[in-house]
N, C-alpha and C. Protein backbone atom coordinates (compact mmCIF):
# COMPACT_ATOMS: atom_id res chain seq x y z
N UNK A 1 -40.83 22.53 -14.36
CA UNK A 1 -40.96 21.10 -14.52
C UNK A 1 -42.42 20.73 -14.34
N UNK A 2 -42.99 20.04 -15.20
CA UNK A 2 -44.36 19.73 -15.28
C UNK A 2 -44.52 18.23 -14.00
N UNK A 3 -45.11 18.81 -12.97
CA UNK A 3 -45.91 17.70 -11.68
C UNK A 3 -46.24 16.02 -12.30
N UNK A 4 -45.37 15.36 -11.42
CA UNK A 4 -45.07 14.04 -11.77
C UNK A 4 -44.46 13.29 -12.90
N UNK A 5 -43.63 14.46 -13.64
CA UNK A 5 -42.83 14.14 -14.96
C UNK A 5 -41.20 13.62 -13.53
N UNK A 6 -40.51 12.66 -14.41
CA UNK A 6 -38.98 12.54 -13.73
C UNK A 6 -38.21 13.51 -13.61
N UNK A 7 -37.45 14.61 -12.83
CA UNK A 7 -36.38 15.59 -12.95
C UNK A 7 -35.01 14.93 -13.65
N UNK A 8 -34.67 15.74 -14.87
CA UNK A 8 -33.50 15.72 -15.45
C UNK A 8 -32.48 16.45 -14.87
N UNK A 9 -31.79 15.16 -14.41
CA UNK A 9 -30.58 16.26 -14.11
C UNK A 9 -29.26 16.13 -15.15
N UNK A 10 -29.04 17.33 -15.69
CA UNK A 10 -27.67 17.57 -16.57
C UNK A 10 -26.56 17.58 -16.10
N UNK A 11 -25.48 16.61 -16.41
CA UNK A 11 -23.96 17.01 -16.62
C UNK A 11 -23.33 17.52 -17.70
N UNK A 12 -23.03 18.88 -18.35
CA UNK A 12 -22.58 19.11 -19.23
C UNK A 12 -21.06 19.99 -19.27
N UNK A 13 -20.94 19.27 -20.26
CA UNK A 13 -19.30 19.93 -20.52
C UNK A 13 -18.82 20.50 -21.74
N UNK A 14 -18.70 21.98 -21.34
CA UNK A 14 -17.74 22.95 -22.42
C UNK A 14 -16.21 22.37 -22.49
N UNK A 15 -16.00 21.45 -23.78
CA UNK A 15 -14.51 21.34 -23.73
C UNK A 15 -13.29 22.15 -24.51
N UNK A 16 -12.51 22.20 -24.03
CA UNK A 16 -11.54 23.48 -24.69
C UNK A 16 -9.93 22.01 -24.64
N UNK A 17 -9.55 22.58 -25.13
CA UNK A 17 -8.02 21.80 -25.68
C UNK A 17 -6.92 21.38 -23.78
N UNK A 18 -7.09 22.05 -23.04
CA UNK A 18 -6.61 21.95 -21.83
C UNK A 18 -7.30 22.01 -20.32
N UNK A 19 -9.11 22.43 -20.57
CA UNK A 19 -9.65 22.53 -19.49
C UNK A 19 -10.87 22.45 -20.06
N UNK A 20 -11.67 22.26 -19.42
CA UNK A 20 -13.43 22.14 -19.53
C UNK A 20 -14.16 22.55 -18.63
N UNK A 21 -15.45 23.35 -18.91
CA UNK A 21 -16.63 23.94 -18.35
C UNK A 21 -17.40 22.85 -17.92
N UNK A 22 -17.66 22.63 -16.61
CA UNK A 22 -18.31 21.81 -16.39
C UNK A 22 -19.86 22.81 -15.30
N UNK A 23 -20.85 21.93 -15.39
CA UNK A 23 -21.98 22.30 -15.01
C UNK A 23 -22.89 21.40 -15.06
N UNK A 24 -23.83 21.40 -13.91
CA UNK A 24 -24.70 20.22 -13.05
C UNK A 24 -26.18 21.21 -12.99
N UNK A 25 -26.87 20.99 -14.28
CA UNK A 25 -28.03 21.92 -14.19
C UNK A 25 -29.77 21.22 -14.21
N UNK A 26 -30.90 21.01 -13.06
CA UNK A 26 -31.82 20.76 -13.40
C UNK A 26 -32.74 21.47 -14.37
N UNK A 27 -33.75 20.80 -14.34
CA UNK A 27 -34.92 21.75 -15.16
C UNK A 27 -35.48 22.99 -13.70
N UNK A 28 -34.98 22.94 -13.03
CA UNK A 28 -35.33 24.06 -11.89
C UNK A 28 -34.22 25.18 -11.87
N UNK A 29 -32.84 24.53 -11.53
CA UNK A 29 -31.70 25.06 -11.06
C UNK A 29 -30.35 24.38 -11.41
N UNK A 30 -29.18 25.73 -11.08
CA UNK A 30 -28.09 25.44 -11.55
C UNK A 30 -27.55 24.65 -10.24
N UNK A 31 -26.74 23.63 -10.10
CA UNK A 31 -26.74 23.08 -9.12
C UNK A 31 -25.29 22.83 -8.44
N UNK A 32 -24.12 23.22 -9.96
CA UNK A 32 -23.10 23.18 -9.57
C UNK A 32 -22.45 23.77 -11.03
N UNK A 33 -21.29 24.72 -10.30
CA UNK A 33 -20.45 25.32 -11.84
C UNK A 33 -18.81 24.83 -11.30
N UNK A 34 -18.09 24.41 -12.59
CA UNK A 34 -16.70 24.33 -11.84
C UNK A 34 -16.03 25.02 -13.45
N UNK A 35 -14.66 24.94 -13.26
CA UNK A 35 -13.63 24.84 -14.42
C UNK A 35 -12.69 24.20 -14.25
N UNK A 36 -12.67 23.01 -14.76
CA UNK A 36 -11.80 21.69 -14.92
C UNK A 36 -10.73 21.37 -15.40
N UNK A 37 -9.18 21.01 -15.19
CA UNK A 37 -8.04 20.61 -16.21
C UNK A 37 -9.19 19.37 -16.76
N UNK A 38 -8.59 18.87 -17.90
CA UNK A 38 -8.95 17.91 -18.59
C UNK A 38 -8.68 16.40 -17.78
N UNK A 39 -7.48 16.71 -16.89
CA UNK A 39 -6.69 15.35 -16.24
C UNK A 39 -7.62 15.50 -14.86
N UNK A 40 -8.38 16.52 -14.67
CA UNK A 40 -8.88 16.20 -13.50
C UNK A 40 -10.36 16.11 -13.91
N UNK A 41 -10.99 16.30 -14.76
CA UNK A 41 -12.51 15.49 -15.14
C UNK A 41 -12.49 14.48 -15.06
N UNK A 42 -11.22 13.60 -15.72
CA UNK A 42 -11.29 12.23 -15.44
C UNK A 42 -11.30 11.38 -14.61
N UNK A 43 -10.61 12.36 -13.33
CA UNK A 43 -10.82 11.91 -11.88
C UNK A 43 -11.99 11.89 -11.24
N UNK A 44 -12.69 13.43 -12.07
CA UNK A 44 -14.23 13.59 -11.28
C UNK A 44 -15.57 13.54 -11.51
N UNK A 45 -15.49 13.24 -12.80
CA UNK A 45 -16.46 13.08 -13.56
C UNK A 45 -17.53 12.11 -12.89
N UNK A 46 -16.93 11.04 -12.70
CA UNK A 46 -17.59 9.71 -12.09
C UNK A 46 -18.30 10.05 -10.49
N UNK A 47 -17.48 11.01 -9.63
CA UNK A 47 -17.96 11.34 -9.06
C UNK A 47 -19.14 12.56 -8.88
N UNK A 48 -19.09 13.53 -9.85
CA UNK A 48 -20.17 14.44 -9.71
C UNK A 48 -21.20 13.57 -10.43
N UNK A 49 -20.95 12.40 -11.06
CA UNK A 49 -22.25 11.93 -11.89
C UNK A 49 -23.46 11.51 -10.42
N UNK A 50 -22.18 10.83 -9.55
CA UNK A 50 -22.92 10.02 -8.43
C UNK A 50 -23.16 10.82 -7.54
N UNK A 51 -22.64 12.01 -7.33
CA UNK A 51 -23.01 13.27 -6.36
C UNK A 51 -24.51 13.66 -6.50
N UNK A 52 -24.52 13.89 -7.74
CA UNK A 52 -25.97 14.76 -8.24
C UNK A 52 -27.02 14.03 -8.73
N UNK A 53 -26.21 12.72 -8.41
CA UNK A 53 -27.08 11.55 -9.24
C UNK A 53 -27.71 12.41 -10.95
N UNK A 54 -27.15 12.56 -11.88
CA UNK A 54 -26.86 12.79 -13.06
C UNK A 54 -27.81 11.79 -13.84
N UNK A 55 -28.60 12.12 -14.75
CA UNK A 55 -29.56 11.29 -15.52
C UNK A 55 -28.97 11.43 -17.34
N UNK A 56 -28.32 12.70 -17.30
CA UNK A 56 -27.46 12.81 -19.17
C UNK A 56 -26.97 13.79 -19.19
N UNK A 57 -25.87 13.22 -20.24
CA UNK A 57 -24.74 13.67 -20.31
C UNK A 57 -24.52 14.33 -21.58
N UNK A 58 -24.29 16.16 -21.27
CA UNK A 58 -24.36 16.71 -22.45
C UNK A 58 -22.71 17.25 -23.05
N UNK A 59 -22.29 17.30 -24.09
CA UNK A 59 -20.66 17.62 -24.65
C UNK A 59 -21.24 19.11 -25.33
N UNK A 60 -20.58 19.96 -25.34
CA UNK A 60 -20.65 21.11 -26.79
C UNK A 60 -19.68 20.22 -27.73
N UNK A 61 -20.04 20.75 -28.99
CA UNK A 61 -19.26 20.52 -30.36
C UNK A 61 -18.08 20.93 -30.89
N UNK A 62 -17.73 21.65 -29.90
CA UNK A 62 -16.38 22.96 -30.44
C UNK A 62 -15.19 22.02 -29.91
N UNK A 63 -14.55 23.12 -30.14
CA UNK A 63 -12.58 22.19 -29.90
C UNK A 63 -12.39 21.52 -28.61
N UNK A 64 -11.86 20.36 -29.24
CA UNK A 64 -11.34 19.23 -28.32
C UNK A 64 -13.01 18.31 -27.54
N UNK A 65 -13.87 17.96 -28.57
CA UNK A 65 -15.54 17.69 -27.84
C UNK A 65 -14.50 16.04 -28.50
N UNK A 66 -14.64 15.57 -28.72
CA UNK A 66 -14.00 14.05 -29.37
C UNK A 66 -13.24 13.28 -28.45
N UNK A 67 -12.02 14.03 -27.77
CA UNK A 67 -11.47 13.86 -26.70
C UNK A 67 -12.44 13.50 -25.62
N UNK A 68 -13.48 14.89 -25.47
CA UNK A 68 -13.77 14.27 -24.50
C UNK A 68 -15.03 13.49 -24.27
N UNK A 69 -15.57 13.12 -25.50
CA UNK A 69 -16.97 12.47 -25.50
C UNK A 69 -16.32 11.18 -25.04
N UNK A 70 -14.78 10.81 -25.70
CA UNK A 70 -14.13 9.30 -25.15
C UNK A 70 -14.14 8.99 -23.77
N UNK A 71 -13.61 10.33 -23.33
CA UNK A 71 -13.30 10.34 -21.66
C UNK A 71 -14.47 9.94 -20.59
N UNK A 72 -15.95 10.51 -21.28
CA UNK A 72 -17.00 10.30 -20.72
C UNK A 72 -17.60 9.62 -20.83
N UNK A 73 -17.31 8.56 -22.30
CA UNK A 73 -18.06 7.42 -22.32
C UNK A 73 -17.09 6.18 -21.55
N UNK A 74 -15.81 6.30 -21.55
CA UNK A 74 -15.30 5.00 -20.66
C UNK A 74 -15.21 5.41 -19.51
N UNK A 75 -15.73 7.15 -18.57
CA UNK A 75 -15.96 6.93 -17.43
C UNK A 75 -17.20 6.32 -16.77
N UNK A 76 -18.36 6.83 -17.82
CA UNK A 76 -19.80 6.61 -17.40
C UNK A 76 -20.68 5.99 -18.62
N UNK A 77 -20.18 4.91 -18.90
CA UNK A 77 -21.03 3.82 -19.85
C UNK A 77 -22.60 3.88 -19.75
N UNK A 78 -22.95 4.19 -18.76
CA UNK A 78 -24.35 3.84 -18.43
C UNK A 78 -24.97 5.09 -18.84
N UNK A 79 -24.84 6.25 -19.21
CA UNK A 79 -25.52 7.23 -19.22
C UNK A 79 -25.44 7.83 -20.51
N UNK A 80 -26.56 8.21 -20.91
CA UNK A 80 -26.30 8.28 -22.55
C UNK A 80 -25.86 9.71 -22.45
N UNK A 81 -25.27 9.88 -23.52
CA UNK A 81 -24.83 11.07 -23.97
C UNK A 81 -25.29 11.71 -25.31
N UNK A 82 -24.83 13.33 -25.69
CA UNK A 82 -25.81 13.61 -26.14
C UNK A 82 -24.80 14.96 -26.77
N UNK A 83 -24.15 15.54 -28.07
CA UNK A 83 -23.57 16.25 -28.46
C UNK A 83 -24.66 17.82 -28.87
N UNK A 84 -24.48 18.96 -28.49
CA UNK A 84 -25.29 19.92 -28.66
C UNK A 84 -24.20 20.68 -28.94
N UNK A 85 -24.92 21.75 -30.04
CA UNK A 85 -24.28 23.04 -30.84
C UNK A 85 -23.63 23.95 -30.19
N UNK A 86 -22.57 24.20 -29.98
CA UNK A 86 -22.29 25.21 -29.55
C UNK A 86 -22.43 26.78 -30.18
N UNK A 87 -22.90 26.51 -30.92
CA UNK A 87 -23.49 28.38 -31.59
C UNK A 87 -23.63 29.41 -30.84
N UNK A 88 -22.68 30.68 -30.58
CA UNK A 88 -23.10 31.76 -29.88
C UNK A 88 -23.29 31.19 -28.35
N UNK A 89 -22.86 30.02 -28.29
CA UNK A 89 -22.77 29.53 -26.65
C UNK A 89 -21.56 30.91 -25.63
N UNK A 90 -20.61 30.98 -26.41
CA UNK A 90 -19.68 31.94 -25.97
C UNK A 90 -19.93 33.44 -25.26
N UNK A 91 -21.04 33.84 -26.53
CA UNK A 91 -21.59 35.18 -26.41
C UNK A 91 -22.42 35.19 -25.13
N UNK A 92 -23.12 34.48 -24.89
CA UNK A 92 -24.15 33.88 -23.96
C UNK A 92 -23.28 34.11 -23.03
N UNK A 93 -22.75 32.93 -22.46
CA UNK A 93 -21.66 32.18 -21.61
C UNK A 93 -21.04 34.15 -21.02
N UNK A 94 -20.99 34.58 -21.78
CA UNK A 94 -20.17 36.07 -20.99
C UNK A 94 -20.87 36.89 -21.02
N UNK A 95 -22.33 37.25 -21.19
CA UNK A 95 -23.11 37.71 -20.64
C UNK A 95 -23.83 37.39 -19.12
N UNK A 96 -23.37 35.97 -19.34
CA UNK A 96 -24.47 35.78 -17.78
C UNK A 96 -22.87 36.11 -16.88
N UNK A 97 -21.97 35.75 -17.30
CA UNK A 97 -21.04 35.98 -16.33
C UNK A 97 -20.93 36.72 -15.97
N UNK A 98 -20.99 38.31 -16.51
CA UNK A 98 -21.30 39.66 -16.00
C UNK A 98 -22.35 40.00 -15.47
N UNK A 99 -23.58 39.05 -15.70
CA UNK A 99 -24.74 39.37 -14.82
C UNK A 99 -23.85 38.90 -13.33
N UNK A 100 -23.40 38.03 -13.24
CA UNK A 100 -23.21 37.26 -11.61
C UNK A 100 -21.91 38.08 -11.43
N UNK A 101 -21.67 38.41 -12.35
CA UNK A 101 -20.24 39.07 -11.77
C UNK A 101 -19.76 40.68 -12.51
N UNK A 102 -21.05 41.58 -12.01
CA UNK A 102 -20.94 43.21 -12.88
C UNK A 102 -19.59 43.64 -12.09
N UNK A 103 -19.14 44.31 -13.51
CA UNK A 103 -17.80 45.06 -13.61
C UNK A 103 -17.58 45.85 -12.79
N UNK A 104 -16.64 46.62 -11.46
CA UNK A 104 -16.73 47.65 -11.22
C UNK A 104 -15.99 48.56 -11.27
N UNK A 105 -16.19 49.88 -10.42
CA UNK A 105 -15.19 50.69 -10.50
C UNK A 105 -15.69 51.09 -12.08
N UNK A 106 -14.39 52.13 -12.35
CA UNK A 106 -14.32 52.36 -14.30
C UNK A 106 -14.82 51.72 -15.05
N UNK A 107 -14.74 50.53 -14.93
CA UNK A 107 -15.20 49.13 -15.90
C UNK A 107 -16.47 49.26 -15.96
N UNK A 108 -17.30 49.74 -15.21
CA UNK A 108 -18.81 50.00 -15.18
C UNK A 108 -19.23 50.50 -16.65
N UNK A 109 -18.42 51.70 -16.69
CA UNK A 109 -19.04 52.56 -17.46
C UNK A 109 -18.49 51.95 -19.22
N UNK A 110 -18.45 51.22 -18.96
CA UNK A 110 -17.69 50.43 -20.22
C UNK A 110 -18.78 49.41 -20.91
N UNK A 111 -19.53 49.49 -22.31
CA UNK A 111 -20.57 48.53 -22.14
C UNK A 111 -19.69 47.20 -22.08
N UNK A 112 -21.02 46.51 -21.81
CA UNK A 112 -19.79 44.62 -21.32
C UNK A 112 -19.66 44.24 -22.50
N UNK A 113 -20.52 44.71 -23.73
CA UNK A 113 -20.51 44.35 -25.33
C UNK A 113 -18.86 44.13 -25.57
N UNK A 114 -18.37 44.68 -24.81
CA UNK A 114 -16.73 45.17 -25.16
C UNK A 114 -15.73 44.62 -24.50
N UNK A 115 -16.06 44.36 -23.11
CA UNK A 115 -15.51 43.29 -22.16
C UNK A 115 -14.97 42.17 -22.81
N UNK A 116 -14.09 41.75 -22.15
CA UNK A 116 -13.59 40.42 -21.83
C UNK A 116 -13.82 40.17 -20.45
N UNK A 117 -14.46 38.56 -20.00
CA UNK A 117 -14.00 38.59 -18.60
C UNK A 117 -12.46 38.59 -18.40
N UNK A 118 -12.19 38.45 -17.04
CA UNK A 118 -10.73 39.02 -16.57
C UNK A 118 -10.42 37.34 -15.84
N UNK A 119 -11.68 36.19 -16.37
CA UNK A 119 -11.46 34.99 -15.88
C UNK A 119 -11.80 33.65 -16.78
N UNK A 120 -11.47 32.55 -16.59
CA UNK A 120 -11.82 31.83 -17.62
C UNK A 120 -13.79 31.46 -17.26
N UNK A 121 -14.31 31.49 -18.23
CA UNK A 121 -16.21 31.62 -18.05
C UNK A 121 -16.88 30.15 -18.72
N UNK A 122 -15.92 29.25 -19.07
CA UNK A 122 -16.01 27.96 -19.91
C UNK A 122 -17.43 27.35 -18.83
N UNK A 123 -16.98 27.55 -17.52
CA UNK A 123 -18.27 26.82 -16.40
C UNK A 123 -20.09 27.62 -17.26
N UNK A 124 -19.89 28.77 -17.20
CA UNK A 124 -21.21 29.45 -17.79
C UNK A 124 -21.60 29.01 -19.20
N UNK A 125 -20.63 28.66 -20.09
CA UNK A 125 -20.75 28.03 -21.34
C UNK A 125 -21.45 26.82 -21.12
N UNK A 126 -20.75 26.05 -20.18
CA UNK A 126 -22.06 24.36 -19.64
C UNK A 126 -23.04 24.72 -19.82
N UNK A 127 -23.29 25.90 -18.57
CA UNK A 127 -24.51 26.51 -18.29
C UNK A 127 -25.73 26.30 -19.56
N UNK A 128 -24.76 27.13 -20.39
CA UNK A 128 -26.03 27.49 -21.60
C UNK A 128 -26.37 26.32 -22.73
N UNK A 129 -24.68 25.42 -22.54
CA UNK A 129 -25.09 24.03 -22.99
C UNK A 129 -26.55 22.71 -22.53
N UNK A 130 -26.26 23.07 -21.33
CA UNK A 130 -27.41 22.03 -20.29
C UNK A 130 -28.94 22.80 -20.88
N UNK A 131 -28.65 24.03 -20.48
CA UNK A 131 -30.53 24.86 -20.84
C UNK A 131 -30.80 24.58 -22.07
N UNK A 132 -29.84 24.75 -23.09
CA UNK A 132 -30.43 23.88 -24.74
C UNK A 132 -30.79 23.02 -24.16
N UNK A 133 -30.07 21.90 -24.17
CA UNK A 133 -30.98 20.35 -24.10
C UNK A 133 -31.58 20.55 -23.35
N UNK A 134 -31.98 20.94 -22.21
CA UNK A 134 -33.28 21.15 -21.37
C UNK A 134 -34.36 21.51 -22.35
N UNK A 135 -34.26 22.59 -23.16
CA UNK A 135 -35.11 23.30 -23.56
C UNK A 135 -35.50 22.73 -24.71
N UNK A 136 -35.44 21.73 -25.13
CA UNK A 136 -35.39 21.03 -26.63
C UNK A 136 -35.17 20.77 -27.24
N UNK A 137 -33.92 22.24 -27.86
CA UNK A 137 -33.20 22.12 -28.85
C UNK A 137 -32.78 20.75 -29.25
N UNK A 138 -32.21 21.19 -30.72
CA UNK A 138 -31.83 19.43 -31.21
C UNK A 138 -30.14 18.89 -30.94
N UNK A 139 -30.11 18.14 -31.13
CA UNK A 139 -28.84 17.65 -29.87
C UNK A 139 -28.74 16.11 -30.94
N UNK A 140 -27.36 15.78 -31.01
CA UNK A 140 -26.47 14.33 -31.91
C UNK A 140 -26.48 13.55 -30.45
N UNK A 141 -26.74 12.42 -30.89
CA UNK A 141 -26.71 11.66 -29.13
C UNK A 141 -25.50 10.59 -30.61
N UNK A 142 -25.01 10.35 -29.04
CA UNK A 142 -23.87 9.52 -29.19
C UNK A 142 -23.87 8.03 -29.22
N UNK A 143 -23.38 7.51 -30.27
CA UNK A 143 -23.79 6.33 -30.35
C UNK A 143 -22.64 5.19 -29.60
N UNK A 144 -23.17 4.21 -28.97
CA UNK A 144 -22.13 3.28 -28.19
C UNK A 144 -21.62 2.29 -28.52
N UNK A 145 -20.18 1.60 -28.95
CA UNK A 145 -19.75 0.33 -29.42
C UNK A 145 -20.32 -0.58 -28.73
């Protein structure tokens, strides 16, 4: 983070048809990872915004993002939002998960190219959602009635 610029802090969400990746990432650090039912973002959303004090709000594009761009704009009106690509977010998303979480035992000797995690990794997908828009990439911001 460049000295006396504002810190961005990200809320972003991997949404999937029944649960969502959620993740709370600065331009420094990851600050929070969860994996969400859909019925309970709506409960908490409002609160991790005010937890982390949250400055924008990022969606991936993939299945079920519509649903929840609704959910996030009538929880948190005030904060703009901001739709980013999910491209190869997946591939990503289960690589770092095996960094934080290497295979063991047998599974070692197995490249992770080949892996599946053995858990849902939608939280690490945020992850790589938030570092795009951190990082520049181009991003659909959402427009408000």
């Amino acid at each position: 983070m460049k000295s006396g610029s504002a810190s961005r802090v990200v809320l972003a969400l991997d949404p999937g048809r029944a649960k969502c990746g959620v993740a709370v990432v600065t331009d420094r650090e990851i600050r929070f990872r969860a994996i969400a039912q859909l019925d309970l973002l709506l409960r908490r959303i409002e609160s991790w915004a005010t937890e982390f004090q949250v400055t924008h709000l990022v969606v991936g594009n993939g299945t079920n993002a519509g649903h929840v761009v609704e959910i996030v704009q009538a929880a948190l009106p005030h904060l703009p939002i901001v739709v980013q690509d999910e491209i190869e977010s997946t591939l990503e998303a289960r690589d770092r998960y095996f960094h934080a979480n290497p295979p063991r035992g047998w599974r070692r000797l197995i490249p992770r190219s080949l892996q599946v995690p053995p858990e849902p990794y939608d939280d690490f997908a945020a992850v790589v959602l938030a570092e795009r828009f951190l990082s520049g990439e181009p991003t659909e911001e959402v427009e408000r009635a």
